[in-house]
Protein backbone atom coordinates (compact mmCIF):
# COMPACT_ATOMS: atom_id res chain seq x y z
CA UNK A 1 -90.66 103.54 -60.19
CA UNK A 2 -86.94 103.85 -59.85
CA UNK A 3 -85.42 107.05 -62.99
CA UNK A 4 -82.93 104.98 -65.34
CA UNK A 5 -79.35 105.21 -65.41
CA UNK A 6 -77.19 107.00 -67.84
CA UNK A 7 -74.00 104.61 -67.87
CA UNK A 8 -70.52 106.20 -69.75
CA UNK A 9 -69.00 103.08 -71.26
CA UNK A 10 -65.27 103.80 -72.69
CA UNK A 11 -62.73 101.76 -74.19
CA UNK A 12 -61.25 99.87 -77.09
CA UNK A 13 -61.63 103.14 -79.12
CA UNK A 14 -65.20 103.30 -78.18
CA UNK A 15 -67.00 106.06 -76.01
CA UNK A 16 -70.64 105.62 -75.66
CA UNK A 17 -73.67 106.76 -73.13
CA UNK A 18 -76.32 103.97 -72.53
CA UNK A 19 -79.85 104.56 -70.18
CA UNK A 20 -80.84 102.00 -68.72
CA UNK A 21 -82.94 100.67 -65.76
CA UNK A 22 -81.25 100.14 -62.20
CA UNK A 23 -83.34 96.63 -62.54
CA UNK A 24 -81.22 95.86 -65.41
CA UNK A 25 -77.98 93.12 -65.04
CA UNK A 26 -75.14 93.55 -66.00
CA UNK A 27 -75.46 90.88 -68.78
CA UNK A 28 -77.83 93.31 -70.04
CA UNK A 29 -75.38 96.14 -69.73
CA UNK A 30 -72.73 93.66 -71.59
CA UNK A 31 -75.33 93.46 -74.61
CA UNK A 32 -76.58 96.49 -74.65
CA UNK A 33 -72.90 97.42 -75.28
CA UNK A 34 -72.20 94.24 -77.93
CA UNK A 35 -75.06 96.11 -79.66
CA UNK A 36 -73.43 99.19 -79.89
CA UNK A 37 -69.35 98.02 -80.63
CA UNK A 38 -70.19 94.64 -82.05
CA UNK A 39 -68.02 92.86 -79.73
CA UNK A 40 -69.76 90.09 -77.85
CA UNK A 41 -70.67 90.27 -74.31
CA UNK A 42 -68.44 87.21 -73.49
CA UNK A 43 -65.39 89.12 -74.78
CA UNK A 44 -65.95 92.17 -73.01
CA UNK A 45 -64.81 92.86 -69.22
CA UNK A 46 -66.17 96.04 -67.46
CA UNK A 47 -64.37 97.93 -64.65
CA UNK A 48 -66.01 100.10 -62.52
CA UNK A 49 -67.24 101.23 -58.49
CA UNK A 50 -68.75 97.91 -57.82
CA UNK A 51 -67.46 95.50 -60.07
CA UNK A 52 -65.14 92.70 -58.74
CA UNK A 53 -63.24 90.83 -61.22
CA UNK A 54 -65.71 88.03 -61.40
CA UNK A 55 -69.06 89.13 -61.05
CA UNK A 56 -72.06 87.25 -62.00
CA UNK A 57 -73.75 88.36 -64.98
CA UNK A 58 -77.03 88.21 -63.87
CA UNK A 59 -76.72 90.57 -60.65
CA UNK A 60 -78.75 94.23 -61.20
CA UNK A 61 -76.73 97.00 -61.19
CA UNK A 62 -78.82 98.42 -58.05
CA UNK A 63 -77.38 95.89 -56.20
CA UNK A 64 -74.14 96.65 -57.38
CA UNK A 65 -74.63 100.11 -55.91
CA UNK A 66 -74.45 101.31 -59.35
CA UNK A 67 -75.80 104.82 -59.79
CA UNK A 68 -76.34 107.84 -62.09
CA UNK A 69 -73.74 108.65 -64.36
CA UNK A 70 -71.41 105.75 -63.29
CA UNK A 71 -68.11 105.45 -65.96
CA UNK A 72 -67.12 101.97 -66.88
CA UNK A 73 -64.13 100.95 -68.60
CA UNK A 74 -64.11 98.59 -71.12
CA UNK A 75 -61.18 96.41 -71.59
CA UNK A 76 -61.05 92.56 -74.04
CA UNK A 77 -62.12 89.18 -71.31
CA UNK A 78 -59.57 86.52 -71.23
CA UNK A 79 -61.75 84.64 -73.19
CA UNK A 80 -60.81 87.47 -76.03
CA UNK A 81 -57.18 86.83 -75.16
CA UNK A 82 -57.45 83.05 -75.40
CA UNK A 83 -59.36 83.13 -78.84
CA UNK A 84 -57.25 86.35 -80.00
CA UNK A 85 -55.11 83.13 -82.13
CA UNK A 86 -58.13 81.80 -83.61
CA UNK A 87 -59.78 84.96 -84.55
CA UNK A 88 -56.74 86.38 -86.54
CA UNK A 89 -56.29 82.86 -88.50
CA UNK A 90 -60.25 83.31 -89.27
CA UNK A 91 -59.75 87.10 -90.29
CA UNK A 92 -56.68 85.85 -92.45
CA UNK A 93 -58.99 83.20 -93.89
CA UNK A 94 -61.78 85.54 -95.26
CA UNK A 95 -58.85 88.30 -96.75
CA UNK A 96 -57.76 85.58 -98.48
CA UNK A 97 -61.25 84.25 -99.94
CA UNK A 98 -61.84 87.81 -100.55
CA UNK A 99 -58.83 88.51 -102.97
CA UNK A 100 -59.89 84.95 -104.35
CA UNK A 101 -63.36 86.12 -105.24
CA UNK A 102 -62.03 89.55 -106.65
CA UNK A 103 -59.61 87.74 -109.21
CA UNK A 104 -62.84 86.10 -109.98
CA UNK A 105 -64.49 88.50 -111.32
């Protein structure tokens, strides 16, 4: 039985340390890591030793080549980019629902 992986994911004002097995994809990598920032795996883009700029998801990170203490930086998709419009209209929206509930009360 292959010893997990301790991953150093940094980034976007995050730093963290995940374990994890070398069966595990890199989709699971991505949500292991939406788990721990709360941004969702499609908005995320990882850079690292073994990671081409379009990599499928659902390859493992042993056949990636991906070992032991491997650092990944963590950087917004262009999906993020091409939402980035929407999602500050939205976070507008709800600051201005929440002043509307505070005068409210």
């Amino acid at each position: 039985m292959a010893q997990n992986l301790t991953l150093k994911v940094s980034g976007l004002g995050h730093s963290l340390t995940l374990n994890v097995s070398p069966s595990a994809t890199l989709g699971d990598v991505m949500k292991e890591v939406e788990s721990k920032t709360s941004l969702p795996a499609g908005y995320q883009r990882l850079i690292g030793p073994g990671l081409k700029r379009t990599v499928d998801e659902d390859v493992t990170l042993e056949s990636l080549g991906i070992q032991d203490r491997t650092k990944f930086l963590l950087l917004h998709s262009k999906n993020f980019a091409d939402d980035q419009k929407g999602i500050l209209a939205i976070t507008e929206i709800q600051k201005e629902i929440s002043q509307l509930e505070a005068n409210i009360k």
